[in-house]
Protein backbone atom coordinates (compact mmCIF):
# COMPACT_ATOMS: atom_id res chain seq x y z
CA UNK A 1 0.00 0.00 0.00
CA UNK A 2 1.30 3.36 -0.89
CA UNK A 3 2.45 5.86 1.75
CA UNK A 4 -0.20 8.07 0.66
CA UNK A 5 -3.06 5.86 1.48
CA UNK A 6 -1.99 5.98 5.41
CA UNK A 7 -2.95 9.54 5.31
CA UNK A 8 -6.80 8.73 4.54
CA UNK A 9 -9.33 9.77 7.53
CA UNK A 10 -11.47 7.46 8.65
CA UNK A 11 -14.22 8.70 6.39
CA UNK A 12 -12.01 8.56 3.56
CA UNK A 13 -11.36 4.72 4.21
CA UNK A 14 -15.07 4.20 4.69
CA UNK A 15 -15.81 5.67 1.66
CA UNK A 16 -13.27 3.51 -0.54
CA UNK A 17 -14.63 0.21 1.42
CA UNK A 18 -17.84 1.07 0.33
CA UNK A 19 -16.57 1.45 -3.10
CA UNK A 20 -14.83 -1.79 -2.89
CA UNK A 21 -11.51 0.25 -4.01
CA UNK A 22 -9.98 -1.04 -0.52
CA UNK A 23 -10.96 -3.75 1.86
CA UNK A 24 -10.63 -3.73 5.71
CA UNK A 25 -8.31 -6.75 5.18
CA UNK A 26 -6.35 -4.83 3.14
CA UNK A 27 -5.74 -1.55 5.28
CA UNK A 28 -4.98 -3.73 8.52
CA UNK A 29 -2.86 -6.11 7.10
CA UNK A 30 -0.42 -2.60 5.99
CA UNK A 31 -0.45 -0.85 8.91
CA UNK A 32 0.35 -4.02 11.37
CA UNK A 33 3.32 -4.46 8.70
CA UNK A 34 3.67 -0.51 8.92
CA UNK A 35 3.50 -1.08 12.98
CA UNK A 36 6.19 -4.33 12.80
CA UNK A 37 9.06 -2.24 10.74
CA UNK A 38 9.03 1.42 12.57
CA UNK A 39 7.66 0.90 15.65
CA UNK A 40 11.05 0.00 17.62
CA UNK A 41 12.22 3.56 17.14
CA UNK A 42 8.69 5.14 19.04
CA UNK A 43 7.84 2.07 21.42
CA UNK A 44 4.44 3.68 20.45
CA UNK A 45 2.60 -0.01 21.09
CA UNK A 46 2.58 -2.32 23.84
CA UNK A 47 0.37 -4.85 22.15
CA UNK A 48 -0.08 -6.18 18.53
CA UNK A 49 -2.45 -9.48 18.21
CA UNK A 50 -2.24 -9.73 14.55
CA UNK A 51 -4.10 -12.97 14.45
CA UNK A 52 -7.04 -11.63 15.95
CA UNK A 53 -6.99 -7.96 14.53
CA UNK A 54 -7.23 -9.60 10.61
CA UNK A 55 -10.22 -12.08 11.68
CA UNK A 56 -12.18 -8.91 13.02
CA UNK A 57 -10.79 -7.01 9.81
CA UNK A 58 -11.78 -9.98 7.85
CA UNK A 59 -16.05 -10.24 9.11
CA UNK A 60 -15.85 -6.52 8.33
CA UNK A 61 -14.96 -7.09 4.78
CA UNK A 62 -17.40 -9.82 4.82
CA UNK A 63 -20.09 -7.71 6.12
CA UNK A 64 -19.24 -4.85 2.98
CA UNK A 65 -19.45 -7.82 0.29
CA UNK A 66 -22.75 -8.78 1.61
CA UNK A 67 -23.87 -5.07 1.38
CA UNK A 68 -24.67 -5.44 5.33
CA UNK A 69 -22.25 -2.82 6.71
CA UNK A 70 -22.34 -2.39 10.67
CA UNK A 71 -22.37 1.39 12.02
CA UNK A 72 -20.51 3.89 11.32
CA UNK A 73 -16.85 2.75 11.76
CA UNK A 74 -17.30 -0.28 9.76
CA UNK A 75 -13.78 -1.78 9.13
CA UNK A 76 -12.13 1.64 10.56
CA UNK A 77 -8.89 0.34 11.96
CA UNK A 78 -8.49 1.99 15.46
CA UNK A 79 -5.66 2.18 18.06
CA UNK A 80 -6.58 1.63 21.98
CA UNK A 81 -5.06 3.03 24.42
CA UNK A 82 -4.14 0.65 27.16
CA UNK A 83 -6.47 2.16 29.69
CA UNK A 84 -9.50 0.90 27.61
CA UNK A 85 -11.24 -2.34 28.55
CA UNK A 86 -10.95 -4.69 25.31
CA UNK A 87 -12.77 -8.40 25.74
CA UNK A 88 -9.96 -10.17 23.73
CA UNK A 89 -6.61 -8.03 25.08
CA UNK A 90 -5.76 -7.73 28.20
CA UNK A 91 -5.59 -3.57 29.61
CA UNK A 92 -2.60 -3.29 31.70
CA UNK A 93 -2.28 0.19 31.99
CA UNK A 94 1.18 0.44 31.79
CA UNK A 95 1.58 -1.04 35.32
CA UNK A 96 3.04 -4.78 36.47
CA UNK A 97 0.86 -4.59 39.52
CA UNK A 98 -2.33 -5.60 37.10
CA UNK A 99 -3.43 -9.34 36.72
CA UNK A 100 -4.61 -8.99 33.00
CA UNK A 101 -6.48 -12.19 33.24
CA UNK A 102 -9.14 -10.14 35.75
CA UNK A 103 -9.60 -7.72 32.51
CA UNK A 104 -10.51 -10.39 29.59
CA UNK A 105 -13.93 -10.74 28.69
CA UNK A 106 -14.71 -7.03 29.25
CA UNK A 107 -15.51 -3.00 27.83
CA UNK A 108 -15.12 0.35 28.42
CA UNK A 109 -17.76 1.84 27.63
CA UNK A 110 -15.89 3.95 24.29
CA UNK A 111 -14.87 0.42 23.53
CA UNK A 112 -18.40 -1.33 23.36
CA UNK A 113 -19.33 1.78 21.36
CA UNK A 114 -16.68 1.18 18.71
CA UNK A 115 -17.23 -2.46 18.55
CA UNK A 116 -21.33 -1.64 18.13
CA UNK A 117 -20.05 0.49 15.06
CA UNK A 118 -17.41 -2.57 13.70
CA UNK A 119 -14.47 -1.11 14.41
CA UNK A 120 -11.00 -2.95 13.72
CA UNK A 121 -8.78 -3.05 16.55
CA UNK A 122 -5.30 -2.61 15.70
CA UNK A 123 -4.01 -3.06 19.05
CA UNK A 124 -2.81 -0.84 22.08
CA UNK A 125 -1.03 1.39 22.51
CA UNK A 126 1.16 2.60 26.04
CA UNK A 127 0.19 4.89 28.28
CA UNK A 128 2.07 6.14 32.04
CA UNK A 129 1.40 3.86 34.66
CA UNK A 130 -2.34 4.16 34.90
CA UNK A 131 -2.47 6.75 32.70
CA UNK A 132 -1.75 9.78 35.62
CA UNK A 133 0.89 12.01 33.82
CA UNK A 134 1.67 13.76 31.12
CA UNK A 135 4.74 11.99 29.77
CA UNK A 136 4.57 7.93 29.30
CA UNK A 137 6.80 6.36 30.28
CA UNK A 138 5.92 2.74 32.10
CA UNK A 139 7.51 0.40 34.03
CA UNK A 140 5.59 -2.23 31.81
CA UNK A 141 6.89 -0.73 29.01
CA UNK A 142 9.57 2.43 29.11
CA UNK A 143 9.53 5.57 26.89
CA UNK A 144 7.61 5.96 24.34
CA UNK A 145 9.55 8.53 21.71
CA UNK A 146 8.41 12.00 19.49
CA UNK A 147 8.00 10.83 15.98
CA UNK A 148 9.63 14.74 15.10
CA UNK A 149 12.76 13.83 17.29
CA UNK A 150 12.96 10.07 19.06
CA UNK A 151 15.19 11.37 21.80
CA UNK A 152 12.50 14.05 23.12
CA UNK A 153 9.27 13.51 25.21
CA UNK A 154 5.48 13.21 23.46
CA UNK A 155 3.95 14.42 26.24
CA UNK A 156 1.01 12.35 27.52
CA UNK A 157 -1.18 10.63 29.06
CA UNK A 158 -2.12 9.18 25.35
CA UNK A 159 0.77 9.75 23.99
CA UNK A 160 1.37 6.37 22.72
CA UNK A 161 -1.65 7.02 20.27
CA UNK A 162 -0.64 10.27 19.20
CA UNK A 163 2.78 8.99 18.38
CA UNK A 164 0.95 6.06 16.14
CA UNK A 165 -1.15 8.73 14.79
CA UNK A 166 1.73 10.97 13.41
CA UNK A 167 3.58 8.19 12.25
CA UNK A 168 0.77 7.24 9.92
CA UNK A 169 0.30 3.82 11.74
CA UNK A 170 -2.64 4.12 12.56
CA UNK A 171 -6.19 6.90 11.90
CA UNK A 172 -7.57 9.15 14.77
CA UNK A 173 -7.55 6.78 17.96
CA UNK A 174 -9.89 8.04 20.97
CA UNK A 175 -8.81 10.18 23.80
CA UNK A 176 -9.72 9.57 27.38
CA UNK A 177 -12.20 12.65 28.80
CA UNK A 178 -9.62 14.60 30.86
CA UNK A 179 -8.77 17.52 28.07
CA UNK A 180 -4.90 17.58 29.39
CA UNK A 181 -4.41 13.81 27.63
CA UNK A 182 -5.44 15.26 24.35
CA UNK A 183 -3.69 18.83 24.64
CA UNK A 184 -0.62 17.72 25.72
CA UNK A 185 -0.40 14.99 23.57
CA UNK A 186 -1.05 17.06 20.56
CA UNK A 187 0.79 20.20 21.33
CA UNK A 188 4.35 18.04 21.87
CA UNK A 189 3.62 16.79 18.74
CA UNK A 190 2.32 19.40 16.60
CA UNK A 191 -0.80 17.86 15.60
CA UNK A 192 -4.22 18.47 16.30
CA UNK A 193 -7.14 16.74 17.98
CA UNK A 194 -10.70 17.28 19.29
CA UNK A 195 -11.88 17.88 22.58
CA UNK A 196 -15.16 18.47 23.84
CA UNK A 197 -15.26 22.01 25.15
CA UNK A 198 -18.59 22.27 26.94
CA UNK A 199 -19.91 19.82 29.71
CA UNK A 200 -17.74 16.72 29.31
CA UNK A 201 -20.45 14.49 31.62
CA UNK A 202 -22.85 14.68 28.32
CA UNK A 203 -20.23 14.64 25.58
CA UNK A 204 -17.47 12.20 26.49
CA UNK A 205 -17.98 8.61 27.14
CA UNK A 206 -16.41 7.02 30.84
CA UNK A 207 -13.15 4.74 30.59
CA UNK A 208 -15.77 2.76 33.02
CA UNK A 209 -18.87 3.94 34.33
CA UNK A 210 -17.77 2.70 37.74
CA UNK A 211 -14.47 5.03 38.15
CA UNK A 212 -15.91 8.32 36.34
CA UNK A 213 -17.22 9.51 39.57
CA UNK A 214 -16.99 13.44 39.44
CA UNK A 215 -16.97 15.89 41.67
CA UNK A 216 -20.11 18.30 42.70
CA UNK A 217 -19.99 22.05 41.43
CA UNK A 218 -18.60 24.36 43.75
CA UNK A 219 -20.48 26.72 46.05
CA UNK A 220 -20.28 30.25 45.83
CA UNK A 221 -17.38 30.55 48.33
CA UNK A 222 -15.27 28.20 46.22
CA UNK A 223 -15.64 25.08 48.45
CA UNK A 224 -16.49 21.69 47.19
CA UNK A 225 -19.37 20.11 49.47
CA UNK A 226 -19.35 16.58 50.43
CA UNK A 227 -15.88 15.98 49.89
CA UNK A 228 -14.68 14.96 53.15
CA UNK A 229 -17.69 12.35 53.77
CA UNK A 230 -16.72 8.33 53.07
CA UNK A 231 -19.55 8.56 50.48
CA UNK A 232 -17.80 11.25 48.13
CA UNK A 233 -14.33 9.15 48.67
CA UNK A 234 -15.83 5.90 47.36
């Protein structure tokens, strides 16, 4: 596949499965090779399954030749960031302390959404040990290196995404709903990505419904209530 095709959006790709001038097959099967020969220099991905990223790739082309597309990410290959709950791959957030057998079989919430739509999972891709700072670098799996300059920082949380991103390995992957992942991410790389401006509870989507507890609005003296009680803490 020509360089050129790893710059097409993810509409772009949709468009030229639907007109059977690409195939999902097709588009994973380069950018996993794309992933195998440059990724050592970024350390942009801590997990490639390409067995299992082709047979989703390959119900997806399936699906197009029976003119029974699913959603609206059909065949879209997608990077996950390790902080995302896939059923197949285990989510080890960058730390050794996780037992990824205790994560199988389950989904984030932005995950079940992408699988509803027939997305392809490429793989995933690092993050900082649970994904708490703005540079990534793991004990699970080190530094992960600027496309621009391999010896300088990406910034972070997702910054194992945005450095698959640049590198054309990959189209948009999703961003986790704090605003700093994205814009730092971006701005050490010179890109640019989308972020919800207004209230993120109605336009973002939870790593988990569980943990995206947030806090009550403050009063008018600048105090948060509730947020010394057990309740709050949980």
């Amino acid at each position: 596949m020509s360089e050129e095709l790893r710059t097409l959006s993810a509409l772009e790709l949709k468009k030229a499965f639907e007109r059977r001038e690409l195939s999902p097959v097709e588009v994973a099967a380069d950018l996993l090779d794309h992933v195998q020969h440059h990724d050592h220099a970024l350390n942009a991905w801590c997990l490639i399954d390409r067995e299992t990223t082709l047979e989703i790739a390959k119900a997806s082309e399936q699906r197009y030749q029976k003119g029974e597309t699913q959603g609206l990410l059909d065949g879209i290959p997608v990077a996950v960031k390790d902080v995302f709950l896939t059923p197949m791959w285990p989510t080890l957030k960058g730390s050794r302390t996780i037992d990824g057998a205790s994560t199988l079989n389950k989904r984030s919430p932005a995950t079940a959404a992408l699988e509803r739509h027939g997305y392809v999972p490429l793989g995933k891709t690092t993050t900082p040990e649970f994904g708490w700072k703005g540079v990534t670098d793991s004990p699970l799996c080190g530094p992960t290196n600027n496309p621009w300059d391999p010896s300088k920082t990406a910034g972070g949380s997702s910054r194992g995404s945005a450095a698959a991103r640049l590198a054309r390995q990959a189209p948009r992957p999703p961003g986790p709903p704090p605003p700093q992942t994205v814009k730092l991410s971006v701005f050490a790389h010179r890109n640019h990505g989308f972020q919800c401006l207004n209230d993120s509870s109605k336009n973002s989507v939870p790593l988990c419904p569980a943990t995206e507890r947030r806090k009550p609005a403050p009063t008018s003296d600048g105090k948060f209530p509730g947020t010394n009680t057990m309740s709050h803490a949980r």
